[in-house]
C-alpha atoms as a PDB file:
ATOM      1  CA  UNK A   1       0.000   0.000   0.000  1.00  0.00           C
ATOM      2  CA  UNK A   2       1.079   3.566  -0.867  1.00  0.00           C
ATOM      3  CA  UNK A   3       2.557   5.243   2.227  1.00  0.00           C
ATOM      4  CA  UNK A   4       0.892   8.743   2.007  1.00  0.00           C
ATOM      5  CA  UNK A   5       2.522  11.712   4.105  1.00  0.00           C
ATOM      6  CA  UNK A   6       0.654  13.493   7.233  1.00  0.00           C
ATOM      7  CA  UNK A   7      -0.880  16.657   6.126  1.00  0.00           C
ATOM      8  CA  UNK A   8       1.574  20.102   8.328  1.00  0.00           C
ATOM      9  CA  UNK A   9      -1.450  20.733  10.100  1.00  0.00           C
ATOM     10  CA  UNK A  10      -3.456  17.831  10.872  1.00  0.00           C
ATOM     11  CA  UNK A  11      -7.209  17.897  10.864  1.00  0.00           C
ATOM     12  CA  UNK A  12      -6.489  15.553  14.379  1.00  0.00           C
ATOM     13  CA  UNK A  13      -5.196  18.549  16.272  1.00  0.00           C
ATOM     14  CA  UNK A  14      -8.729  20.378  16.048  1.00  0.00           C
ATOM     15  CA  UNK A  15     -10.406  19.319  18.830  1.00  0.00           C
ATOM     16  CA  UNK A  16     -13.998  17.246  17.339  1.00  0.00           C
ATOM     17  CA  UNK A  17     -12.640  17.829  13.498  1.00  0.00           C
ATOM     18  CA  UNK A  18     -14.159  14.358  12.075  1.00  0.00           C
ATOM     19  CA  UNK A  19     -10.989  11.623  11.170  1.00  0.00           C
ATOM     20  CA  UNK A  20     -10.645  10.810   7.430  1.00  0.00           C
ATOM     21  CA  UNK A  21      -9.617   7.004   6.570  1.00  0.00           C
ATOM     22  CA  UNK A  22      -8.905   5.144   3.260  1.00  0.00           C
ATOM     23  CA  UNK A  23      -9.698   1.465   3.089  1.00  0.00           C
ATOM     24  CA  UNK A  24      -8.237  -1.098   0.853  1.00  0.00           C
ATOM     25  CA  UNK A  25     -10.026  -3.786   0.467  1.00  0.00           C
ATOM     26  CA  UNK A  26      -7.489  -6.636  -0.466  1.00  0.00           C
ATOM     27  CA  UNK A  27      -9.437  -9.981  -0.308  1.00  0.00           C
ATOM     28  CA  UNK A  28     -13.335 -10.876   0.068  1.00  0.00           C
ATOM     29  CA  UNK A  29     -14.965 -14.413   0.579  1.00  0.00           C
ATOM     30  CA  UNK A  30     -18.135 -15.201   2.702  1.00  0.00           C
ATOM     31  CA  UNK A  31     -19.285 -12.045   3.699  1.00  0.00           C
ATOM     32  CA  UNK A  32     -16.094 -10.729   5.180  1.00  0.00           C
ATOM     33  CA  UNK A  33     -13.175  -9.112   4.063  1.00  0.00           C
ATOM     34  CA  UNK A  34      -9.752  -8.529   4.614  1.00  0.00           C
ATOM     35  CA  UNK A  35      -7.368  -5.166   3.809  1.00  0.00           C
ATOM     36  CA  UNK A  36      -5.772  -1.971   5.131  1.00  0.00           C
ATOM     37  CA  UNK A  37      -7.444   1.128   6.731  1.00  0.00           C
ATOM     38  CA  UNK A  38      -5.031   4.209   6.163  1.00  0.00           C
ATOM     39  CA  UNK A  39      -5.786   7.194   8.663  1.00  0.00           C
ATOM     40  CA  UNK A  40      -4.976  10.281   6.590  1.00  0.00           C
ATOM     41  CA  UNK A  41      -4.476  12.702   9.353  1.00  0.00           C
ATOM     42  CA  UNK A  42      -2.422  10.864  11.560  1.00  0.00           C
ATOM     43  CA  UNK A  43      -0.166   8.943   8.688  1.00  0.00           C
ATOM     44  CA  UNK A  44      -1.167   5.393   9.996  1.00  0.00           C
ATOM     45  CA  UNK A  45      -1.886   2.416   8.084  1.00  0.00           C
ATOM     46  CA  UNK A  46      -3.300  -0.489   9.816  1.00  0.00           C
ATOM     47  CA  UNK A  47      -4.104  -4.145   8.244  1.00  0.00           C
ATOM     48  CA  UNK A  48      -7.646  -5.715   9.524  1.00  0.00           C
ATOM     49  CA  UNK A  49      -8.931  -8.860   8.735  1.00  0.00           C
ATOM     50  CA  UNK A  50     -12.654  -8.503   9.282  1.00  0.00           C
ATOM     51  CA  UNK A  51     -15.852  -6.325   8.725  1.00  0.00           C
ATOM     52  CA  UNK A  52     -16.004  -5.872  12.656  1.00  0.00           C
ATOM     53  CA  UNK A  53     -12.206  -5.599  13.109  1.00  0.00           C
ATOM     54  CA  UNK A  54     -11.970  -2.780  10.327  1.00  0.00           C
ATOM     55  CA  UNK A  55     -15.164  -0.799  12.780  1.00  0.00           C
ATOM     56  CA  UNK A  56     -13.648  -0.991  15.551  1.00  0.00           C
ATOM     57  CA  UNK A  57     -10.500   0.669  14.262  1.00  0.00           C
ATOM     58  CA  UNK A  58     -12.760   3.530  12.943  1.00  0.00           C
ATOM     59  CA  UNK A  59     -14.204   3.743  16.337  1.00  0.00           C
ATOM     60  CA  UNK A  60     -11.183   3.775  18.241  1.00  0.00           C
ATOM     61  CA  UNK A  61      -9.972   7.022  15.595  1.00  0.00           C
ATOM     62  CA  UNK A  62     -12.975   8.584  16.649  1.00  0.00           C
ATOM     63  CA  UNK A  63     -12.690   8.465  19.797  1.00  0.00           C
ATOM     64  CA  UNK A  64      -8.639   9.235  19.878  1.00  0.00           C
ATOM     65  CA  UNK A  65      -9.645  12.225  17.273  1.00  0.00           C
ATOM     66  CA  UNK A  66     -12.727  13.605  19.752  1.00  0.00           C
ATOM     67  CA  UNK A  67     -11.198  13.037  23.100  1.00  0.00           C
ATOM     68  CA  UNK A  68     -13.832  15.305  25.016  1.00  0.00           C
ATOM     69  CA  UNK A  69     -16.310  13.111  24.134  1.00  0.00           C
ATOM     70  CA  UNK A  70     -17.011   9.847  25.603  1.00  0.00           C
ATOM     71  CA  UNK A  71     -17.306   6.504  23.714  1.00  0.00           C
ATOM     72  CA  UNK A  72     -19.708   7.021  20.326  1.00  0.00           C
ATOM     73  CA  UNK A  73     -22.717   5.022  21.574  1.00  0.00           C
ATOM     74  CA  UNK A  74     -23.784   2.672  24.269  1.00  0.00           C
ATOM     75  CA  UNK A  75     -26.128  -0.141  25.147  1.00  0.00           C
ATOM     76  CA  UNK A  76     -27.044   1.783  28.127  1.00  0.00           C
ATOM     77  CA  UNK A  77     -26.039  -1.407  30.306  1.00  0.00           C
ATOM     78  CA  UNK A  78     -24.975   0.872  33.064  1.00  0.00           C
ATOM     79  CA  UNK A  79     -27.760   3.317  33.548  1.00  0.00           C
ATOM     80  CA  UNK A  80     -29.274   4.391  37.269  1.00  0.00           C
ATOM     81  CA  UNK A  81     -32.190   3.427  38.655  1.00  0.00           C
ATOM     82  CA  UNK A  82     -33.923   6.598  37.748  1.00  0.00           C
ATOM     83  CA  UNK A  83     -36.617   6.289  35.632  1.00  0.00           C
ATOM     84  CA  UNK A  84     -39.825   5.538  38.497  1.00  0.00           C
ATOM     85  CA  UNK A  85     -37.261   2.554  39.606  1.00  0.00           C
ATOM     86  CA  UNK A  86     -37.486   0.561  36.392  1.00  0.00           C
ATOM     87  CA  UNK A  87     -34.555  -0.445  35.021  1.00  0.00           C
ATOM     88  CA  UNK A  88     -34.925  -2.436  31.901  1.00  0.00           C
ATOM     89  CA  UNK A  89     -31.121  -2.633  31.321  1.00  0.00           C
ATOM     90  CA  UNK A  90     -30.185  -5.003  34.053  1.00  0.00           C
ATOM     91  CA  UNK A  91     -28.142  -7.817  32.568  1.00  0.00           C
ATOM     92  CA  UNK A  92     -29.392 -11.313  33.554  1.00  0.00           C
END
């Protein structure tokens, strides 16, 4: 894969500015693939080797790139007991 160079000033620096990333996809077969995800602002490349692999790493930029926000979304596993005492989130 094509190394491409870090932009002078990085998009990654400005706090929420939204990550940009390239993805190769090198193989496919049954529904899943396999390739590289490039981050442009930060110069990375990283090789994945599944759908759910290759989302997390664009979660995990997200969350490096916005790091004044918490995680992207949640189950809400973890809420209070707040709402008139009925928690439909407990875990069995």
């Amino acid at each position: 894969m094509q190394n491409i160079p870090a932009k002078e000033n990085s998009a990654h620096r400005t706090s929420g500015a939204t990550p940009t990333f390239m993805i190769k996809v090198v193989y496919s077969e049954n529904f899943s693939v396999q390739g590289y995800i490039h981050w442009i602002e930060e110069g990375k490349s990283v090789p994945f080797r599944s759908y759910m692999e290759m989302l997390h790493l664009i979660e995990e930029g997200m969350f490096i790139s916005r790091k004044e926000m918490a995680r992207l979304r949640s189950w809400g596993l973890n809420m209070e007991e707040g709402e008139g005492g009925n928690n439909k989130s407990k875990v069995l």
